[in-house]
N, C-alpha and C. Protein backbone atom coordinates (compact mmCIF):
# COMPACT_ATOMS: atom_id res chain seq x y z
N UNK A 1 -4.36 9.29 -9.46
CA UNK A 1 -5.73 9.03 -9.05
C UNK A 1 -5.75 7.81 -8.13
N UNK A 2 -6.54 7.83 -6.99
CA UNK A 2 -6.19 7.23 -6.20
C UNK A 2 -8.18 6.58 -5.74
N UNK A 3 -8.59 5.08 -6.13
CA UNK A 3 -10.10 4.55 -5.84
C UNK A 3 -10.11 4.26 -4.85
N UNK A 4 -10.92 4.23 -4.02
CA UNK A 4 -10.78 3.84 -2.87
C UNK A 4 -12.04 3.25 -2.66
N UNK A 5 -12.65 1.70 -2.39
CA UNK A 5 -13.77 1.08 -2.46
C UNK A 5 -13.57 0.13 -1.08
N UNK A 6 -14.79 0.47 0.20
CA UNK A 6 -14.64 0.03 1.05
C UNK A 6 -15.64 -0.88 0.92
N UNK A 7 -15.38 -1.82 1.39
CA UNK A 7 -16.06 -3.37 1.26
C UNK A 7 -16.60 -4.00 2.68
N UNK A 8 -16.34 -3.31 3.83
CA UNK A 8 -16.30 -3.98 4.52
C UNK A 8 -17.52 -2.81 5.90
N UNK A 9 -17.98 -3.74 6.58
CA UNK A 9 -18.85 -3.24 7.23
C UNK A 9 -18.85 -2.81 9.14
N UNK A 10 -17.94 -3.60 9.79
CA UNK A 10 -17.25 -3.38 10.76
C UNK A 10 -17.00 -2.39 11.57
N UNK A 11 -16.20 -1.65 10.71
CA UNK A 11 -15.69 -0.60 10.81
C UNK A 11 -16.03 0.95 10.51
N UNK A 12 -16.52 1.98 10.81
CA UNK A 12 -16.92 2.87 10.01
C UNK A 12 -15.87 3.51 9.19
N UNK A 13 -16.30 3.20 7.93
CA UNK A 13 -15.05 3.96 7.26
C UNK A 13 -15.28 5.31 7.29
N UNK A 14 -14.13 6.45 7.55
CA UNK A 14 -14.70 7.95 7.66
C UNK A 14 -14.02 8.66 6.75
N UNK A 15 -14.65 9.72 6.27
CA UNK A 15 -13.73 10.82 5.38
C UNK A 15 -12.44 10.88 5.81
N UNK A 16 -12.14 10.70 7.29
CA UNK A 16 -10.69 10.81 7.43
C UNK A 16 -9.65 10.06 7.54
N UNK A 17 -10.42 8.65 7.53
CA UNK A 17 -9.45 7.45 7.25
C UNK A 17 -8.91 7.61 5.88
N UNK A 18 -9.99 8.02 5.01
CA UNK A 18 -9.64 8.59 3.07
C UNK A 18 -8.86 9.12 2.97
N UNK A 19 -8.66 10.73 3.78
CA UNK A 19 -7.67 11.22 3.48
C UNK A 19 -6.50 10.94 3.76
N UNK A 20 -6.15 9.94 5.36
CA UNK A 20 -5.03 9.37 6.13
C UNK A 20 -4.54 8.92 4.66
N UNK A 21 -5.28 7.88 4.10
CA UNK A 21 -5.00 6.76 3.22
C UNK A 21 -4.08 7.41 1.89
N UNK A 22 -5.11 9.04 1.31
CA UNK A 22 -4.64 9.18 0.60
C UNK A 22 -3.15 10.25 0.44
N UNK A 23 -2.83 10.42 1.93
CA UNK A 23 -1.50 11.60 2.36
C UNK A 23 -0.62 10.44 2.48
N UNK A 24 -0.75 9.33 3.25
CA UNK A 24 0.17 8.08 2.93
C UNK A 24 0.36 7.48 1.33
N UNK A 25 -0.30 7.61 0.82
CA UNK A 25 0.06 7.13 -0.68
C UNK A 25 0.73 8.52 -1.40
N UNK A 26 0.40 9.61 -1.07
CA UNK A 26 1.43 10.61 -2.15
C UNK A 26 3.13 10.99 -1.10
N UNK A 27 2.38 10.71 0.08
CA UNK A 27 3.94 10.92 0.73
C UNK A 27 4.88 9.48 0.58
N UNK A 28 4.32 8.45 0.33
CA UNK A 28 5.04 7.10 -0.32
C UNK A 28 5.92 7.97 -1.70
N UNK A 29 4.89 8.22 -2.70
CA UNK A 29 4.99 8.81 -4.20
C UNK A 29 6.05 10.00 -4.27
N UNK A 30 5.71 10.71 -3.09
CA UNK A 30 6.66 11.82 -2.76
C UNK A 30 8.52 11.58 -2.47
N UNK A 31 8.52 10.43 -1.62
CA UNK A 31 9.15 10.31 -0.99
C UNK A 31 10.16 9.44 -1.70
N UNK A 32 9.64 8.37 -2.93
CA UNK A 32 10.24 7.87 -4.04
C UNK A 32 10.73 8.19 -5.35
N UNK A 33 10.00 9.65 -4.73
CA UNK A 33 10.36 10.72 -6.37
C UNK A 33 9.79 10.13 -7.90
N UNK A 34 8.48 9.75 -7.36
CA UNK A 34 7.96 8.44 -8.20
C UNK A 34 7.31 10.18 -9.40
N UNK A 35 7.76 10.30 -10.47
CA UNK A 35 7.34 11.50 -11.48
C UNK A 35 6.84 11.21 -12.51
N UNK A 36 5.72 10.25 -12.16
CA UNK A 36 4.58 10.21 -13.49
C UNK A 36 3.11 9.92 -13.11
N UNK A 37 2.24 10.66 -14.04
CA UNK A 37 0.63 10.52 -13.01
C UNK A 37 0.27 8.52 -12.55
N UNK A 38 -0.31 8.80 -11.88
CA UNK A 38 -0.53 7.14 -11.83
C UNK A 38 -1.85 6.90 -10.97
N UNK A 39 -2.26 5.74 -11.23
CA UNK A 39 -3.65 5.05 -10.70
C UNK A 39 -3.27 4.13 -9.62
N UNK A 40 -4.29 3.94 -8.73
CA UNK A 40 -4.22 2.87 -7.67
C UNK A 40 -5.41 2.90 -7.28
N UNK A 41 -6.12 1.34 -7.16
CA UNK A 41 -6.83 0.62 -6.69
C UNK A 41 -6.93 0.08 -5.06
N UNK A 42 -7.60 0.88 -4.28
CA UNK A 42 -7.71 0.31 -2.52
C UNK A 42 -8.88 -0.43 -2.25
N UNK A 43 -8.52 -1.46 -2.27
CA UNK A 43 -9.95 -1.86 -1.76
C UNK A 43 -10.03 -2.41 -0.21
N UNK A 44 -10.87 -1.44 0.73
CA UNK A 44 -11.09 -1.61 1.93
C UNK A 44 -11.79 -2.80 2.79
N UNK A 45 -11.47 -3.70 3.46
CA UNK A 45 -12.09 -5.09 3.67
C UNK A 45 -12.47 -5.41 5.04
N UNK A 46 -12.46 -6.69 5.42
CA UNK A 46 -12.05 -6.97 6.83
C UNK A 46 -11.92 -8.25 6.54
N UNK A 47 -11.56 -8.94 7.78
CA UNK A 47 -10.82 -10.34 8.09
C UNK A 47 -10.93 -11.35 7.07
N UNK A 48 -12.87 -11.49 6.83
CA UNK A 48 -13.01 -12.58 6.09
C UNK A 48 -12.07 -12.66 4.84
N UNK A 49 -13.06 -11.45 3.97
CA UNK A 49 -12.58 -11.42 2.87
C UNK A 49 -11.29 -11.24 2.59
N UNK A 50 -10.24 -10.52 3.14
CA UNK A 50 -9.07 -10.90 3.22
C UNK A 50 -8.27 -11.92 2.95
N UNK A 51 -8.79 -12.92 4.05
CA UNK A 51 -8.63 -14.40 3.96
C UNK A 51 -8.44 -15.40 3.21
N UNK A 52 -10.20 -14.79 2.65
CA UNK A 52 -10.15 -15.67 0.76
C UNK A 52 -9.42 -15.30 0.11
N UNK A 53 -9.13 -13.98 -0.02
CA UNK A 53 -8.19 -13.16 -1.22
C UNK A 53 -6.55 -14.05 -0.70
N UNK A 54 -6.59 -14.00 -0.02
CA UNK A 54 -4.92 -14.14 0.23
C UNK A 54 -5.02 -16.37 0.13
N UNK A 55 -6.00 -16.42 0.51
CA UNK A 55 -6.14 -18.39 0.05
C UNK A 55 -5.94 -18.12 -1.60
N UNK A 56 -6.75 -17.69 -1.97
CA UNK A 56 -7.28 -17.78 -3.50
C UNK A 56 -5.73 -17.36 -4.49
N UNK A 57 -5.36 -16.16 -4.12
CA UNK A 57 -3.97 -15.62 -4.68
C UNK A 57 -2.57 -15.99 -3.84
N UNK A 58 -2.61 -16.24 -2.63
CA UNK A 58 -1.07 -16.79 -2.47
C UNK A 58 -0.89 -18.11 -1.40
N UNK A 59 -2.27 -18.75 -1.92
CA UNK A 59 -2.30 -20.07 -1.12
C UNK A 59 -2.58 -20.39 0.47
N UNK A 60 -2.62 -18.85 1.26
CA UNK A 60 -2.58 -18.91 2.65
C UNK A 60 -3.36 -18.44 2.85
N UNK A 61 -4.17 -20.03 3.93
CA UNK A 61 -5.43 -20.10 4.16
C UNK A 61 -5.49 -19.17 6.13
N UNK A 62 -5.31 -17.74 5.55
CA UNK A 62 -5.41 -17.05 6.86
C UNK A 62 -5.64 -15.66 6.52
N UNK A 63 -6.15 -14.97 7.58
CA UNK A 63 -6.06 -13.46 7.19
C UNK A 63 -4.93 -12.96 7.25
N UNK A 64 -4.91 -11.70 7.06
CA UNK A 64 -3.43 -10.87 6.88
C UNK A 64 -4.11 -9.10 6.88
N UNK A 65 -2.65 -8.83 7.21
CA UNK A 65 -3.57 -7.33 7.16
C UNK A 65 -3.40 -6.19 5.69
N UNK A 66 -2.54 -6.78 4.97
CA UNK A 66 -2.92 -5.90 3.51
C UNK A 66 -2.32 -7.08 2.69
N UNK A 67 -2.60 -6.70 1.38
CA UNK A 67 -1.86 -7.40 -0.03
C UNK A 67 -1.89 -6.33 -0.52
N UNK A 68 -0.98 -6.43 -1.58
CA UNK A 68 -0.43 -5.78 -2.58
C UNK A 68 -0.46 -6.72 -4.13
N UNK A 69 -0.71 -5.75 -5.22
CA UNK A 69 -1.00 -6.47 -6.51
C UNK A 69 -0.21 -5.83 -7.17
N UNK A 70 1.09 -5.71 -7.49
CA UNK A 70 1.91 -4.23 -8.34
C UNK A 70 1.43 -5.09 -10.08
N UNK A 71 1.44 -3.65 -10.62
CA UNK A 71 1.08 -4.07 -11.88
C UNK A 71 2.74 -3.63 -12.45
N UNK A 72 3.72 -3.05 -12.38
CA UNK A 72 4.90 -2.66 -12.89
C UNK A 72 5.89 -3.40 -12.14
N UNK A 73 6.54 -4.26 -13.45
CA UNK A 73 8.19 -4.60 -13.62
C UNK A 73 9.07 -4.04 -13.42
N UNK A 74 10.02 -3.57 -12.44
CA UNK A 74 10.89 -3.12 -12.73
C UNK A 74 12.11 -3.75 -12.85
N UNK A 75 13.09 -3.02 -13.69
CA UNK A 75 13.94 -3.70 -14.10
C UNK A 75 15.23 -4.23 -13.02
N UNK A 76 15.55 -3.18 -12.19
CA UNK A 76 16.21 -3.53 -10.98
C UNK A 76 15.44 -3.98 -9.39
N UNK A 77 14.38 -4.83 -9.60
CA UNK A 77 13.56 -4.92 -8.97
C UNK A 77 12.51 -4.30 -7.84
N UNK A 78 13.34 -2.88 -8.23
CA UNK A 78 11.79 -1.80 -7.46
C UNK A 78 12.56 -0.46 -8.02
N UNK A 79 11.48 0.52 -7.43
CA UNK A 79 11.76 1.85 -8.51
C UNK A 79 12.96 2.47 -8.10
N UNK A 80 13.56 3.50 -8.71
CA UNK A 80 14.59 4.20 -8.11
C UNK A 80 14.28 5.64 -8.72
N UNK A 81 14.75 6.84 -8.08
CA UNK A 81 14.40 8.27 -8.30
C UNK A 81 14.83 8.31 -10.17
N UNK A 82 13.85 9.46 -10.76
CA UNK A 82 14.44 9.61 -12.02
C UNK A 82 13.51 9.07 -13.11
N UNK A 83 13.97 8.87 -14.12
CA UNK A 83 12.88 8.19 -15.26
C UNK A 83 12.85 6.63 -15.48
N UNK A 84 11.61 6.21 -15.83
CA UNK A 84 11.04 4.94 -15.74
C UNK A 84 11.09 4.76 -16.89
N UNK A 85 11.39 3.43 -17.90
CA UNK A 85 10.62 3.03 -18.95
C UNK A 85 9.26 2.25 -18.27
N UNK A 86 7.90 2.24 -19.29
CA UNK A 86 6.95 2.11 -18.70
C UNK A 86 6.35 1.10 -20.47
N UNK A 87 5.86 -0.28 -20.10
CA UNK A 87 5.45 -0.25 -21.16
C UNK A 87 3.84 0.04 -21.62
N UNK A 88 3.09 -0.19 -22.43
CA UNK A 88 2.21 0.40 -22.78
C UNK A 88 0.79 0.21 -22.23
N UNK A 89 0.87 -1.41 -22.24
CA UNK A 89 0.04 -2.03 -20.92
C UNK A 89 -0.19 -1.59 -19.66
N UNK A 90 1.17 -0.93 -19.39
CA UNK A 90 1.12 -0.07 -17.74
C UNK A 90 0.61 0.83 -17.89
N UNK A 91 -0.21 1.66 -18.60
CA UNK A 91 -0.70 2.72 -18.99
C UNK A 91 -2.46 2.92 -18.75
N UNK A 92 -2.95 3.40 -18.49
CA UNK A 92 -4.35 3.51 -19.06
C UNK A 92 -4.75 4.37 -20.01
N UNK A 93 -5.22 3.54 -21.13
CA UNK A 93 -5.51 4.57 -22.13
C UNK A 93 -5.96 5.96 -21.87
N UNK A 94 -7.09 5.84 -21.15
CA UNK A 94 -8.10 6.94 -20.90
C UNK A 94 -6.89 8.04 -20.47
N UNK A 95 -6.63 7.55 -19.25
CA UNK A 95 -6.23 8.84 -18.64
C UNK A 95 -4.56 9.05 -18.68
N UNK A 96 -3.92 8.14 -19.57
CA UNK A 96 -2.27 8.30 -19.77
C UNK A 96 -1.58 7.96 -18.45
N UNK A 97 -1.90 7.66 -17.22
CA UNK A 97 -1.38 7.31 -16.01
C UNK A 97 -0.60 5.89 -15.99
N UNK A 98 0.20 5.84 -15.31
CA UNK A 98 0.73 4.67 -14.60
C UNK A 98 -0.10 4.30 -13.94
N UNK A 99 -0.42 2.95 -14.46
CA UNK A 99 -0.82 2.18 -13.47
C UNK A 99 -0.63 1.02 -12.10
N UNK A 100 -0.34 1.51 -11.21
CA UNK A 100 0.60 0.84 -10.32
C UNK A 100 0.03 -0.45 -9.49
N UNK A 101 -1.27 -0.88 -9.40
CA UNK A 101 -1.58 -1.37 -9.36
C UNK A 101 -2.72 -1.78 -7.91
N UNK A 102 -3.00 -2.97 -7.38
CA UNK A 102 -3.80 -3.02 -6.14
C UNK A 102 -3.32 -3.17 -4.80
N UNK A 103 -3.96 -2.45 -4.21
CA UNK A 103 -4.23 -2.92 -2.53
C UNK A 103 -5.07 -3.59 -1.64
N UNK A 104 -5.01 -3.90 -0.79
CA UNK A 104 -6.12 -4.52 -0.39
C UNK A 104 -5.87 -5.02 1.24
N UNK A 105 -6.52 -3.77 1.84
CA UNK A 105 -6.54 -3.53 3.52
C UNK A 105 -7.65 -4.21 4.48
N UNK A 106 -7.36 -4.98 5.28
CA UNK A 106 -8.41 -5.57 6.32
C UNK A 106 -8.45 -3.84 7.24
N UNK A 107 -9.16 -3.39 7.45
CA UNK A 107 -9.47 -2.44 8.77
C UNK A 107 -9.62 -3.17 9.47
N UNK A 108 -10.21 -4.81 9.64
CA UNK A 108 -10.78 -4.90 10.96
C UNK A 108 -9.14 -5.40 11.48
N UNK A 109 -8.46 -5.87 10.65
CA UNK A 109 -6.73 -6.48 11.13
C UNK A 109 -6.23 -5.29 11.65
N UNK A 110 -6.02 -3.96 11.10
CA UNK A 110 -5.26 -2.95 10.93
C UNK A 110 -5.74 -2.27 12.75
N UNK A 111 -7.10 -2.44 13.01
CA UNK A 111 -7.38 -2.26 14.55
C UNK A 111 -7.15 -3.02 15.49
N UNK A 112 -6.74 -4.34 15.37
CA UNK A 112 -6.39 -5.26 16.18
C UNK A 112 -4.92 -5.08 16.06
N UNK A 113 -4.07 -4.87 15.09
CA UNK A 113 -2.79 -4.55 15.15
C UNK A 113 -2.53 -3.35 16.17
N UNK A 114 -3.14 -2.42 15.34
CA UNK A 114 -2.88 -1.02 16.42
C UNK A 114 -2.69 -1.06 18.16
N UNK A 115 -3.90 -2.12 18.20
CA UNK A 115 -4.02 -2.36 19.79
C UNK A 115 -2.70 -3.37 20.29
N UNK A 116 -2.50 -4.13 19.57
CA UNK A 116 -1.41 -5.37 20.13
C UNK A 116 0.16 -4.45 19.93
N UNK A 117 0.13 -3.41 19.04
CA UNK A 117 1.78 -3.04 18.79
C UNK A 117 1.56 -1.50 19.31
N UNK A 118 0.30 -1.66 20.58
CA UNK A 118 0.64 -0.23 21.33
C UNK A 118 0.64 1.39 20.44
N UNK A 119 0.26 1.40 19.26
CA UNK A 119 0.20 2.63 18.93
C UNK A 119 -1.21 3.22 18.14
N UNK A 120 -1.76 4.37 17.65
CA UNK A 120 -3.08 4.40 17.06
C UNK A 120 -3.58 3.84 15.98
N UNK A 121 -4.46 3.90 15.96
CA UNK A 121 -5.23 2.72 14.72
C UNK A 121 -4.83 3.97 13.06
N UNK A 122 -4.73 5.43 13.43
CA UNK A 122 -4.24 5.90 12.25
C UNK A 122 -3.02 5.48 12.13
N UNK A 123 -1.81 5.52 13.00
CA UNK A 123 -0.80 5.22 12.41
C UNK A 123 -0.39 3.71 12.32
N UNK A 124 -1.38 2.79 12.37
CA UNK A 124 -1.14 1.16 11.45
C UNK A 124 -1.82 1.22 10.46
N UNK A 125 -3.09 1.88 10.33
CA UNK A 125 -3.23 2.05 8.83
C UNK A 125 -2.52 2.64 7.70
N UNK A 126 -1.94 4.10 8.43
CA UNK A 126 -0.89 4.38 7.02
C UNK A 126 0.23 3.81 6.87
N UNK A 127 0.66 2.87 8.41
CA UNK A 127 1.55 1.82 7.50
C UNK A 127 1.49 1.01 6.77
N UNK A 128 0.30 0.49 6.94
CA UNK A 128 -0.31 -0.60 6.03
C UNK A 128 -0.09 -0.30 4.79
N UNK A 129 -0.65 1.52 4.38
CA UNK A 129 -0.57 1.80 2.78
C UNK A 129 0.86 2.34 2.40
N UNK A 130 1.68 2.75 3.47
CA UNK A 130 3.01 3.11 2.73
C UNK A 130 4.05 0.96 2.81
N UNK A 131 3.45 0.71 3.45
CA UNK A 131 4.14 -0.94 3.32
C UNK A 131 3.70 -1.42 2.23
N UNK A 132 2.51 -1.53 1.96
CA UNK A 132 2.10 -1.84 0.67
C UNK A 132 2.38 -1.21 -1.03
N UNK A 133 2.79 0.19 -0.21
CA UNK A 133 3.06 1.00 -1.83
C UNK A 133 4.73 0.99 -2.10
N UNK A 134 4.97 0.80 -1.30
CA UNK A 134 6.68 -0.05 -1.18
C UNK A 134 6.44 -0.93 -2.08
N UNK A 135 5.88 -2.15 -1.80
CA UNK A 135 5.53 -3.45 -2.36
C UNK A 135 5.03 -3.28 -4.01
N UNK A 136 4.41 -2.32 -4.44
CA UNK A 136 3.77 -1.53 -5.90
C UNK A 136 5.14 -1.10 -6.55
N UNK A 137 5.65 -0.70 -5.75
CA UNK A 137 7.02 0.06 -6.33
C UNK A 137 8.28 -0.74 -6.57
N UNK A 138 8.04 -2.10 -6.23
CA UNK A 138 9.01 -2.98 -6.39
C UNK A 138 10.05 -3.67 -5.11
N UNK A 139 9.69 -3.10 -4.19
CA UNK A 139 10.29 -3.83 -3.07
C UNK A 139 9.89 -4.60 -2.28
N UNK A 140 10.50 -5.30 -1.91
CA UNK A 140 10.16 -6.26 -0.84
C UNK A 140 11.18 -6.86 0.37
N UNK A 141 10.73 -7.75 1.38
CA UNK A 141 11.09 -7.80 2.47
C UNK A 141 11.20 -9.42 2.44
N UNK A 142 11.99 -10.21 1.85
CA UNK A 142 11.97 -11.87 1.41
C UNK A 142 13.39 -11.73 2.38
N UNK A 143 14.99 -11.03 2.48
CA UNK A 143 16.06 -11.02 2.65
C UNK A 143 16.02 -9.93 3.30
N UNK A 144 16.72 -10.07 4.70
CA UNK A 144 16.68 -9.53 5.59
C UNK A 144 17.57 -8.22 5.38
N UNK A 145 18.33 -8.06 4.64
CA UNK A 145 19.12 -6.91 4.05
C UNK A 145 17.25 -5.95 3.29
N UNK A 146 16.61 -6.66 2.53
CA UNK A 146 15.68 -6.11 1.78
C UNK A 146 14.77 -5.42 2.96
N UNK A 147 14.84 -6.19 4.16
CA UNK A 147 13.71 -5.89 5.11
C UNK A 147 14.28 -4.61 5.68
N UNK A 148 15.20 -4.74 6.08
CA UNK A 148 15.50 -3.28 6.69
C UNK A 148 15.63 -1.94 5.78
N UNK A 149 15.75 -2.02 4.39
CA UNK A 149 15.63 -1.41 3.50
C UNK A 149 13.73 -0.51 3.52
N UNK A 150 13.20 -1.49 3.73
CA UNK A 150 11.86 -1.16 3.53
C UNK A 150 11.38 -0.96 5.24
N UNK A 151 11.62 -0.55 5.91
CA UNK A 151 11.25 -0.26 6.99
C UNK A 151 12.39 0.42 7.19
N UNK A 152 13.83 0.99 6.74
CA UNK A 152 13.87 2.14 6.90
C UNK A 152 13.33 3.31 6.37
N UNK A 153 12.33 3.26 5.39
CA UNK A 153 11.80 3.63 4.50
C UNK A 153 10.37 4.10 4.73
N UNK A 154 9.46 2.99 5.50
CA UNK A 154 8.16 2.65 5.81
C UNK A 154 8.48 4.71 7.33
N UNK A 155 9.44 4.15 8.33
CA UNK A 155 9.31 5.09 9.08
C UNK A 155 9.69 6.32 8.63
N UNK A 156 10.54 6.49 7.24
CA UNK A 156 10.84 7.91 6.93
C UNK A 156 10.05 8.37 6.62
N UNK A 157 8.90 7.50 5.65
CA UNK A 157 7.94 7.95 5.06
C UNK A 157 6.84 8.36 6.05
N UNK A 158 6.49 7.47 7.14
CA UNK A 158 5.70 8.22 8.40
C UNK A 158 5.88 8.89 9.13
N UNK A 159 7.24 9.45 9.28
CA UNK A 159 7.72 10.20 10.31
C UNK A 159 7.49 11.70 9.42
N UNK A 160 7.67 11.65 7.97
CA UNK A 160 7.78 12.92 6.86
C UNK A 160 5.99 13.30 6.71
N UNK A 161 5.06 12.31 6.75
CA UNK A 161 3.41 13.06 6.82
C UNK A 161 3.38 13.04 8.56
N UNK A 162 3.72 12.81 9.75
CA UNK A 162 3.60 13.44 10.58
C UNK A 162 3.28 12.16 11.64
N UNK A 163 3.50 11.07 11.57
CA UNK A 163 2.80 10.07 12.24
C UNK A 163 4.32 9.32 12.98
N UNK A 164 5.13 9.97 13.56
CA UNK A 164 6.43 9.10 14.06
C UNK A 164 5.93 8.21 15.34
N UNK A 165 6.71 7.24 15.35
CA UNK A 165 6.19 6.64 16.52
C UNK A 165 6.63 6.91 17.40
C-alpha cells in the first residue's frame, strides 16, 4: 500500500504523476525482489517545507529534493533478494504489511532539477522515488563504491518501467 499526501500547492499534482510515483515504487520492489506486502508513506511538498524538514531532521538549513525515513534495519545494511527477518514493530497490526517507511518529495525541486540535468520532469521524479526507495531498503551513497552501487541500480530500475535516459 502505497499513501500518497500532496502538500504542496505549486505544482499541479495529477493522476499521472500518482501513477509515475506509484510504477517507480513497485518497479524499485520488483526489481529488489522485495516479497512481503508493505506500506509507504509519500508525502508530496515543495521547497519550503522541505527545507524545514531536512533543518529540523538532519540539521541542513537548505532545501533538497527528497528525504527518506526507512523504518527497517537491516542486518547487512540494505535488503538483499530472498527472506527477511522482520521484527514486530515493522509490522502494522491492521494490515500485517511491512512497513518501510517515509518519503518526502519537493516537486517544486524535482522541476527545477529536470530543467538543469536536461531531461523530463517525469523522469526526475521517478528518480527521486526509486533513489529514495533504495535509501528504505537500506542503501546508501556515503562511499563511493556504495554510490555507484545505487545508481547502477537507480538506472536499471528506470530503464526496466520505461524511462532510460
Amino acid at each position: 500500500m502505497i499513501e500518497i499526501d500532496n502538500r504542496q500547492n505549486k505544482i499541479d499534482f495529477t493522476e499521472e504523476m500518482k501513477k509515475l510515483i506509484s510504477k517507480a515504487v513497485e518497479g524499485t520492489i520488483k526489481y529488489e525482489n522485495f516479497n512481503k506486502p508493505y506500506e509507504l508513506s509519500i508525502i508530496i511538498t515543495d521547497n519550503n517545507e522541505i527545507k524545514e524538514i531536512n533543518k529540523q531532521f538532519r540539521g541542513i538549513d537548505k532545501e533538497t529534493d527528497v528525504l527518506s525515513f526507512p523504518m527497517l534495519d537491516f542486518d547487512d545494511g540494505y535488503y538483499e533478494d530472498g527472506e527477511i527477518e522482520v521484527d514486530i514493530e515493522d509490522i502494522n497490526p491492521e494490515s500485517g504489511a511491512v512497513v518501510l517507511g517515509d518519503m518526502i518529495i519537493s516537486l517544486e525541486k524535482a522541476k527545477e532539477q529536470s530543467v538543469e540535468y536536461g531531461h523530463s520532469f517525469e523522469r526526475e521524479l521517478a528518480f527521486l522515488v526509486v533513489h529514495s526507495m533504495l535509501h528504505l531498503l537500506g542503501y546508501d551513497h556515503e562511499e563511493e563504491k556504495d554510490r555507484i552501487i545505487m545508481r547502477q541500480k537507480e538506472e536499471e530500475i528506470l530503464n526496466n518501467i520505461g524511462l532510460a535516459r
